[in-house]
C-alpha atoms as a PDB file:
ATOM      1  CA  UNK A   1      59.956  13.108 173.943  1.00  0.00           C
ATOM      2  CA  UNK A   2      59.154   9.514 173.026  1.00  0.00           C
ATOM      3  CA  UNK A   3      56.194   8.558 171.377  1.00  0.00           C
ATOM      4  CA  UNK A   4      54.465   4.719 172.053  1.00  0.00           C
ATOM      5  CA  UNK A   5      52.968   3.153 169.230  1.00  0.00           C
ATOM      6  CA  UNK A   6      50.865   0.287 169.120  1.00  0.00           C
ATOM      7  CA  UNK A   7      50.861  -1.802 166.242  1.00  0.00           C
ATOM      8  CA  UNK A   8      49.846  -5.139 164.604  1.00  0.00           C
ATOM      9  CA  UNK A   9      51.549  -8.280 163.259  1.00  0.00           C
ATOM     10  CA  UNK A  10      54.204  -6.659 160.683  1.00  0.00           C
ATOM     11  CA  UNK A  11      53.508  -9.383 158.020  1.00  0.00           C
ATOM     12  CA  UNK A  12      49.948  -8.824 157.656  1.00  0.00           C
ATOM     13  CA  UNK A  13      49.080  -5.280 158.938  1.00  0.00           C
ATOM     14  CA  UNK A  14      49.244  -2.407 156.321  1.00  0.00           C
ATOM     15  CA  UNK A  15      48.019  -0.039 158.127  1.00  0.00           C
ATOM     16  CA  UNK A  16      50.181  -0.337 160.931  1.00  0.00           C
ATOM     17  CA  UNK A  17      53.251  -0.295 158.984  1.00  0.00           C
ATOM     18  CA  UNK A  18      52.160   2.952 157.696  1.00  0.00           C
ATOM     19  CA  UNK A  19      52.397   4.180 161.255  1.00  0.00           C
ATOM     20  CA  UNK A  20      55.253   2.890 161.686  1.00  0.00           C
ATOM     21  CA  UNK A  21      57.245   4.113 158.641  1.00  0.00           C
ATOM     22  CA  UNK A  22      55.985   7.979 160.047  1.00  0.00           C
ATOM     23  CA  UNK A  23      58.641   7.186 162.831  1.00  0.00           C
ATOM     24  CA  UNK A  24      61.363   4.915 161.716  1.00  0.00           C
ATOM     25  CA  UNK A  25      61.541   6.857 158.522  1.00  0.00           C
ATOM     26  CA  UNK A  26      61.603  10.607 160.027  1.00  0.00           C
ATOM     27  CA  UNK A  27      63.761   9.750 162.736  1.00  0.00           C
ATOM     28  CA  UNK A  28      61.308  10.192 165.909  1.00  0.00           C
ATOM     29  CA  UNK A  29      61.822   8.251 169.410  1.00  0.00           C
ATOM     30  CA  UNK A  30      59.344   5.853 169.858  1.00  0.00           C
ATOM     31  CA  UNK A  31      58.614   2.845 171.769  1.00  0.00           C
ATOM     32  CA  UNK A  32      56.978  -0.412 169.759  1.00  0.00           C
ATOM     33  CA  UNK A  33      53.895  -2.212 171.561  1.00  0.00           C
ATOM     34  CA  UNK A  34      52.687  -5.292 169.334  1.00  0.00           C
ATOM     35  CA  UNK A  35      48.828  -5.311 169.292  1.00  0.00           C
ATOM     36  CA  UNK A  36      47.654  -8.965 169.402  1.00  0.00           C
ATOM     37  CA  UNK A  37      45.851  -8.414 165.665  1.00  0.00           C
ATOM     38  CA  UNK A  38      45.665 -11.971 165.402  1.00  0.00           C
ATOM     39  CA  UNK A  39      45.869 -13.868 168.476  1.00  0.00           C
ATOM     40  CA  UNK A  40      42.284 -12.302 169.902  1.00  0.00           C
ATOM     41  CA  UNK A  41      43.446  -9.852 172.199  1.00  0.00           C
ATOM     42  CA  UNK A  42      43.560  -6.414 170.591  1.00  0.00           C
ATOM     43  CA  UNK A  43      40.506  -4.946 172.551  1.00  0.00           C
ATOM     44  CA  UNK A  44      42.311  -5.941 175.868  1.00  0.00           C
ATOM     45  CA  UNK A  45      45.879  -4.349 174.536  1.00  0.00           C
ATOM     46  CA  UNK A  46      44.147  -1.172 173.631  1.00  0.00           C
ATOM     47  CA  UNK A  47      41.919  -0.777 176.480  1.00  0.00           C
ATOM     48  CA  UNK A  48      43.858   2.044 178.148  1.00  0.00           C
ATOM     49  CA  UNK A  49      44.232   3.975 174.883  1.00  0.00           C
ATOM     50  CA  UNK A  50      40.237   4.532 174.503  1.00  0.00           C
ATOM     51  CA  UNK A  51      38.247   5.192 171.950  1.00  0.00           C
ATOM     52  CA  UNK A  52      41.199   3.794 169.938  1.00  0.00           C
ATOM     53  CA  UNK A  53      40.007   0.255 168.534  1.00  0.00           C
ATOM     54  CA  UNK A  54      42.289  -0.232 165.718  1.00  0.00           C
ATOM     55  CA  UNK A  55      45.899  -0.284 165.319  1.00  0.00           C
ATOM     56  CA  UNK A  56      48.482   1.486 164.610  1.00  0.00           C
ATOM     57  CA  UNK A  57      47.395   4.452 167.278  1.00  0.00           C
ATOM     58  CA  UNK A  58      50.033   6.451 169.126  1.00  0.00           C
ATOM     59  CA  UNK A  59      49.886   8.275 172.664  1.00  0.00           C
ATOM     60  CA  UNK A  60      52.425  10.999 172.704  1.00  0.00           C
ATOM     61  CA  UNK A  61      55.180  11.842 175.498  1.00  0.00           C
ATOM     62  CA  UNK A  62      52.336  14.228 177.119  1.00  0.00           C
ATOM     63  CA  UNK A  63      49.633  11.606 177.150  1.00  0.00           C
ATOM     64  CA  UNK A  64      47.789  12.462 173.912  1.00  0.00           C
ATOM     65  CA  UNK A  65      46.659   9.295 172.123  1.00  0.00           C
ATOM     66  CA  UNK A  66      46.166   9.604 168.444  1.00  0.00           C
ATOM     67  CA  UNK A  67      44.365   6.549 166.301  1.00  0.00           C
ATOM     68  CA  UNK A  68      43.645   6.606 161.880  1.00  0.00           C
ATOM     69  CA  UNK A  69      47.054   6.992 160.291  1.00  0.00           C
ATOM     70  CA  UNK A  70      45.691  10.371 158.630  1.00  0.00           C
ATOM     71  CA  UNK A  71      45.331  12.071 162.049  1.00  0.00           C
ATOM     72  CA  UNK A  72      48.851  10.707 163.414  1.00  0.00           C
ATOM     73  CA  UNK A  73      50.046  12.070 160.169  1.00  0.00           C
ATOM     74  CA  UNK A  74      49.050  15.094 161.073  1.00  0.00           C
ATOM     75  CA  UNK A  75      49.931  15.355 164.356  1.00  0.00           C
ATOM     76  CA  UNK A  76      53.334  14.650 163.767  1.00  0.00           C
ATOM     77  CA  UNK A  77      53.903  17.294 160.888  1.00  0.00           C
ATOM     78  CA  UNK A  78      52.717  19.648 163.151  1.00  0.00           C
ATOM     79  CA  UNK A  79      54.914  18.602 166.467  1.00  0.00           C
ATOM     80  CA  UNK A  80      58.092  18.544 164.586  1.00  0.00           C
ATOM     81  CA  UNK A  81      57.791  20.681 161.633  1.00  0.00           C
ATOM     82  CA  UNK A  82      61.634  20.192 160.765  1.00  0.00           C
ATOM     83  CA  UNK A  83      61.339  16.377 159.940  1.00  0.00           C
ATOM     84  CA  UNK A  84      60.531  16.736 156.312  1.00  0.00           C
ATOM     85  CA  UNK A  85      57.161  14.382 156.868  1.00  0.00           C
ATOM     86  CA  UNK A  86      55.670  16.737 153.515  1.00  0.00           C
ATOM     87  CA  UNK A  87      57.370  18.520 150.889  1.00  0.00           C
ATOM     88  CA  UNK A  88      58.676  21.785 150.850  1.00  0.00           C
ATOM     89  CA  UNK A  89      57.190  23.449 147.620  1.00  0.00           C
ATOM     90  CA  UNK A  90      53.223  24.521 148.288  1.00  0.00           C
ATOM     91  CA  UNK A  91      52.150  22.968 145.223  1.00  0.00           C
ATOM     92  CA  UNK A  92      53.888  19.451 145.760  1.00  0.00           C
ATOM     93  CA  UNK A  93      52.917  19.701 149.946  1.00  0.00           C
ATOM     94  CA  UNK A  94      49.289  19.968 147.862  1.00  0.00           C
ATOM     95  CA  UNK A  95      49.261  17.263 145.859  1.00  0.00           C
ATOM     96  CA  UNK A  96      50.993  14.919 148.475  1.00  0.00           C
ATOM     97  CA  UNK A  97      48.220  15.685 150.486  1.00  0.00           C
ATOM     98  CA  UNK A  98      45.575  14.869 148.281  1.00  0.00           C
ATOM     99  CA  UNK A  99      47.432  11.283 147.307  1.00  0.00           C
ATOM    100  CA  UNK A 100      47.540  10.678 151.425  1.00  0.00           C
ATOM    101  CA  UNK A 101      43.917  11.328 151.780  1.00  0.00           C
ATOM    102  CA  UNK A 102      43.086   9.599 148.093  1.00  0.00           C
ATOM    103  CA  UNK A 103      45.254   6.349 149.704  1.00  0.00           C
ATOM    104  CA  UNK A 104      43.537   6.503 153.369  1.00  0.00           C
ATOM    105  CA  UNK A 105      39.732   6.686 151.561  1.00  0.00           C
ATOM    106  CA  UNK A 106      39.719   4.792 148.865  1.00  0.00           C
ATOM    107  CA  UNK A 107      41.378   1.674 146.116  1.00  0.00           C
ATOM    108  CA  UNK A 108      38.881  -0.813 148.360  1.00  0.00           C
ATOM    109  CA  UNK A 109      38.648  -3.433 145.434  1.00  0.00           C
ATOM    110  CA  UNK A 110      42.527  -3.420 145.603  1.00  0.00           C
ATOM    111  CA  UNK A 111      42.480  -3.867 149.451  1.00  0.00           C
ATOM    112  CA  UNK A 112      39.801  -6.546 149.583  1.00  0.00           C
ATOM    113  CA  UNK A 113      41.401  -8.750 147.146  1.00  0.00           C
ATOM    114  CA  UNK A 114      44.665  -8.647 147.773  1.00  0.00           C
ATOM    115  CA  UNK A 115      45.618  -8.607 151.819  1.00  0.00           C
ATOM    116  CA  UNK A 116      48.824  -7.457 152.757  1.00  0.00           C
ATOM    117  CA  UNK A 117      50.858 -10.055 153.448  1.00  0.00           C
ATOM    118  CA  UNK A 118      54.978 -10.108 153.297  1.00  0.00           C
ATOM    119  CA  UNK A 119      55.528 -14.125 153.251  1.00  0.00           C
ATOM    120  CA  UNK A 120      56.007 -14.735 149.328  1.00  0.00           C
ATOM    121  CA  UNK A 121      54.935 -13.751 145.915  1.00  0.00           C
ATOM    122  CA  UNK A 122      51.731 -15.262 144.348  1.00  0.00           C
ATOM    123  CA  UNK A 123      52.606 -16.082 141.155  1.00  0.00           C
ATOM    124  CA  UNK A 124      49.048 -16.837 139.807  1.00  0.00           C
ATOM    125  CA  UNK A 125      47.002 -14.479 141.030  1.00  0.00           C
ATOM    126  CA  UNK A 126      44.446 -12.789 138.983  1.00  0.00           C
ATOM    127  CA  UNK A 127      42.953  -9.229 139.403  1.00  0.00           C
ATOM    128  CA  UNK A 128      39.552  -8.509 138.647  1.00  0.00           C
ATOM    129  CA  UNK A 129      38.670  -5.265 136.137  1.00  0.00           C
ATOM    130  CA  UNK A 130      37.948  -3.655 139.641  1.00  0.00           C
ATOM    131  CA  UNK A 131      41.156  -4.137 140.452  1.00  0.00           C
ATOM    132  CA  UNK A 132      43.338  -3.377 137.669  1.00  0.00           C
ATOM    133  CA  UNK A 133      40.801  -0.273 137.732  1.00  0.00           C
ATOM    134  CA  UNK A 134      42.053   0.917 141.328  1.00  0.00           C
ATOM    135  CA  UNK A 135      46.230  -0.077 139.759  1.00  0.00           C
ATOM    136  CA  UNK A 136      45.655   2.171 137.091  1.00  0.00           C
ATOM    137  CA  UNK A 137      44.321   5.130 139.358  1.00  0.00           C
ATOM    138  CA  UNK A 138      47.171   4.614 141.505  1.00  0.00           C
ATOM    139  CA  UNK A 139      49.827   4.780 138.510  1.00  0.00           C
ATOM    140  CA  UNK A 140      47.981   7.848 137.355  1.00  0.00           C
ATOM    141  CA  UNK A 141      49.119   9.288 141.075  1.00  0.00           C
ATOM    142  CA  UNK A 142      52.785   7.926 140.829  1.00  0.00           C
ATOM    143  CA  UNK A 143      53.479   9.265 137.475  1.00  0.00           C
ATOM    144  CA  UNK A 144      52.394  12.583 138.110  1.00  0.00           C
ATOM    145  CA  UNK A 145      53.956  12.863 141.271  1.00  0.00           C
ATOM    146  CA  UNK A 146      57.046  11.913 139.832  1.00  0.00           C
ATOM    147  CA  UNK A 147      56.727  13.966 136.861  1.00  0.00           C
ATOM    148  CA  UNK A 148      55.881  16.884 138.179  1.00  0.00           C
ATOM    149  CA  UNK A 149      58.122  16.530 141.793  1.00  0.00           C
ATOM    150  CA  UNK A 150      60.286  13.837 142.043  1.00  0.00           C
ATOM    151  CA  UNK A 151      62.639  14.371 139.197  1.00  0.00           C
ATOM    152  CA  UNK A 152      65.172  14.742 142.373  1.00  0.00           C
ATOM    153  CA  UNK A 153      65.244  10.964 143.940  1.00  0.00           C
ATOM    154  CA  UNK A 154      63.633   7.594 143.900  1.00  0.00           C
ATOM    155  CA  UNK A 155      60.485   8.815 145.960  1.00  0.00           C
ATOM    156  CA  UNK A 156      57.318  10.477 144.671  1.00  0.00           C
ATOM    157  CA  UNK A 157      58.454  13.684 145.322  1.00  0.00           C
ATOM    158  CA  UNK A 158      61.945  13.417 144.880  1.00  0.00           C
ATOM    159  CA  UNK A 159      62.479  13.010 148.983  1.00  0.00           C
ATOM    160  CA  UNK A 160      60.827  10.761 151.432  1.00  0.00           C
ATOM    161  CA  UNK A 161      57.413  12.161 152.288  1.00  0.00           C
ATOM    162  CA  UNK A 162      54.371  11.098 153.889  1.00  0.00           C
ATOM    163  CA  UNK A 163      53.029  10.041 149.989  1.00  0.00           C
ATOM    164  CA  UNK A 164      55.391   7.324 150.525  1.00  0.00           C
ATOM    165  CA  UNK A 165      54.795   6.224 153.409  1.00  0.00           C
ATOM    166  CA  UNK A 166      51.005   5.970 152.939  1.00  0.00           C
ATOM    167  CA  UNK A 167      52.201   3.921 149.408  1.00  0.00           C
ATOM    168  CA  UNK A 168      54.521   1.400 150.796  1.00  0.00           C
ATOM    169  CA  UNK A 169      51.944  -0.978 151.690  1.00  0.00           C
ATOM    170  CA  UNK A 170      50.501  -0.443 148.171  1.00  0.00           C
ATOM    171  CA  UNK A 171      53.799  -1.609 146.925  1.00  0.00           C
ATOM    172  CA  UNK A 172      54.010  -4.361 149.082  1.00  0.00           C
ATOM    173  CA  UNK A 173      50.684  -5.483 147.519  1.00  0.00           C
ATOM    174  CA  UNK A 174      51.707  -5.247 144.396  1.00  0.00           C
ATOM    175  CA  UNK A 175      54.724  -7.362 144.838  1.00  0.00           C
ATOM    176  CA  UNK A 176      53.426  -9.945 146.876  1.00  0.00           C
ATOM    177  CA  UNK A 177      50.538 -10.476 144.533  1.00  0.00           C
ATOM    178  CA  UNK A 178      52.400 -10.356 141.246  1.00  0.00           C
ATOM    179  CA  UNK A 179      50.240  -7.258 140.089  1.00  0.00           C
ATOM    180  CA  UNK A 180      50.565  -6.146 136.188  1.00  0.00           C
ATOM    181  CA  UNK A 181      52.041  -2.404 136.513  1.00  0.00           C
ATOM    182  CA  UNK A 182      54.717  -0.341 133.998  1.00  0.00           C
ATOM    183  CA  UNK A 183      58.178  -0.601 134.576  1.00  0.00           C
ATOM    184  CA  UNK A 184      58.338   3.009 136.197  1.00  0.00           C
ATOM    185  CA  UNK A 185      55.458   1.870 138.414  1.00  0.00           C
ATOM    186  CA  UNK A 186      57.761  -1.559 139.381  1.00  0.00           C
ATOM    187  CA  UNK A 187      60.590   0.806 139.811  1.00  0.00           C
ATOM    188  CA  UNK A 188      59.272   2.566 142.548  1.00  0.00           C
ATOM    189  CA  UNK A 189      58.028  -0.820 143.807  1.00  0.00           C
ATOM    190  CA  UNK A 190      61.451  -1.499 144.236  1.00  0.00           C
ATOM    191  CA  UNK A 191      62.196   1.524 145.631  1.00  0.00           C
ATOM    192  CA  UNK A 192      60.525   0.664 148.717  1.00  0.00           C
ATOM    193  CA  UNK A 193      60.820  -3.144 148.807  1.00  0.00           C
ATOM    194  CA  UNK A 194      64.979  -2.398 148.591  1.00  0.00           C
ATOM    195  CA  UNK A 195      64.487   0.582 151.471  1.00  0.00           C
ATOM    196  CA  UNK A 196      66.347  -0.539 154.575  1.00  0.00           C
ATOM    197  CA  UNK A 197      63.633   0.368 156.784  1.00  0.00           C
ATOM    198  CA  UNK A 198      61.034  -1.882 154.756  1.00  0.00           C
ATOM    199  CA  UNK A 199      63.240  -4.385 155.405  1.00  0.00           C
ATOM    200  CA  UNK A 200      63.793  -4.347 158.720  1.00  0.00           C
ATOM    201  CA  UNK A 201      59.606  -4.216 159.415  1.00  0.00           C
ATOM    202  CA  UNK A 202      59.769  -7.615 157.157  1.00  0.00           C
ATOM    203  CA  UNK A 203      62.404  -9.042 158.862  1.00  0.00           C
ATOM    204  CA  UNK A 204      60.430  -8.403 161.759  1.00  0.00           C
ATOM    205  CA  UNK A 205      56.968  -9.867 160.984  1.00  0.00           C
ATOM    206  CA  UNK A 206      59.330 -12.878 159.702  1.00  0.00           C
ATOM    207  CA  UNK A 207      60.216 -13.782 163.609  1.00  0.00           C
ATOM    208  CA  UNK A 208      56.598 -14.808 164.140  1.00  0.00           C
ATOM    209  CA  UNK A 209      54.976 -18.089 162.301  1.00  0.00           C
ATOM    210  CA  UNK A 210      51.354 -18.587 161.753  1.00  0.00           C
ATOM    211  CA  UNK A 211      49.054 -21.957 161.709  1.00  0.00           C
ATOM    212  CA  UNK A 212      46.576 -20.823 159.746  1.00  0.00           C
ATOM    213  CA  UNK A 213      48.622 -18.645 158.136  1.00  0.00           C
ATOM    214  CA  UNK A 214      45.768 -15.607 157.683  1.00  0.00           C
ATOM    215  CA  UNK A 215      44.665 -14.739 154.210  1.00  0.00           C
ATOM    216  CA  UNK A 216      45.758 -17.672 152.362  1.00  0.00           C
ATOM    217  CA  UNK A 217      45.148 -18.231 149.268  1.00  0.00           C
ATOM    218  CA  UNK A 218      45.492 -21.588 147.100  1.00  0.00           C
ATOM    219  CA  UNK A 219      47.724 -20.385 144.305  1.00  0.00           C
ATOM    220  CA  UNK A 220      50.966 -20.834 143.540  1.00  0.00           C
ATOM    221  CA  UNK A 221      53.503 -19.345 145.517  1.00  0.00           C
ATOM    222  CA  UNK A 222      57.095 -17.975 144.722  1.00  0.00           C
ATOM    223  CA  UNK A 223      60.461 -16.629 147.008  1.00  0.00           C
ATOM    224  CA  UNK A 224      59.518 -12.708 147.966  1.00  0.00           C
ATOM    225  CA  UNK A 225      60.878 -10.563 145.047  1.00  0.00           C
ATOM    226  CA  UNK A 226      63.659  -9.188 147.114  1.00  0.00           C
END
């Protein structure tokens, strides 16, 4: 019952290592197909999965190809109800649905300005009101997730969940772009940049170099925080 899952360039591609933390981090077989994201041949290396144009997308042991991180989500809960992908109690499985859909929809100022990107830390970078607007929205979330649900362990909800998953590259942002955020909100930064499977998708992306390097920015650059 393997899955295949196509995905772009780990450094750079935060949606794909959302769909790829749905697998590594719930334990499902899967198969890894690198999507060239940046070398101009993703249409060709998703032609066969149709209508799919982006990455990640899926296609299941049975044929069934799945694209949008939401949907796979989905799909997944649903084929293997036992993996723990949402929380148990109805009123947490609520809310970490809502901060799933909240993440897939919206924060766009937060996105546009500061790319994934797992090289290094930007030590100068400066976050418009828009922003700091879309980092304070986003603590809102993580506090009350944690206050209400994840008294239990590091996570939002105590366990891993899909919440996380759909977070880490949120995290990643705000550690590679030296974001302002509270210490509980740097804590569970840390929580993900310190998780063994976040490390191993970095260590990944770090086998590949890039000349241009793709979303560079002239600012001063330090080591990655971990």
């Amino acid at each position: 019952m393997t899955y295949d899952l196509y995905i772009g360039d780990q450094t750079f591609s935060s949606w794909s290592l959302r769909g790829w933390l749905m697998f590594e981090k719930f334990g499902l077989p899967f198969n890894t197909h690198l999507v060239g994201l940046y070398d101009g041949t993703m249409t060709e290396d998703l032609a066969e999965l149709a209508p799919a144009r982006l990455v990640p997308v899926m296609r299941t042991h049975d044929g069934v190809v799945v694209g949008e991180t939401q949907a796979m989500a989905e799909v997944l809960a649903e084929r293997h109800p036992d993996a723990g992908f949402w929380p148990k109690d109805p009123a947490a499985r609520a809310f970490a649905r809502w901060l799933v859909a909240e993440m897939h929809a919206g924060f766009s100022a937060l996105r546009g300005a500061c790319p994934m990107q797992l090289l290094h830390q930007y030590q100068d970078f400066t976050p418009s009101d828009a922003v700091l607007a879309d980092l304070a929205r986003i603590e809102t979330l993580w506090s009350m997730a944690r206050d209400r649900f994840g008294a239990d362990g590091p996570w939002l909800f105590g366990d891993y969940s899909l919440a996380d998953a759909f977070y880490a590259p949120v995290a990643a942002r705000i550690a590679g772009y030296n974001l302002p955020v509270s210490k509980d909100a740097q804590a569970y930064v840390m929580a993900h940049l310190t998780d063994p499977a976040f490390q191993k998708w970095r260590a990944e992306g770090a086998k590949k170099s890039y000349d241009p390097v793709p979303y560079a920015m002239d600012l001063t650059t330090g080591p990655w925080p971990v």
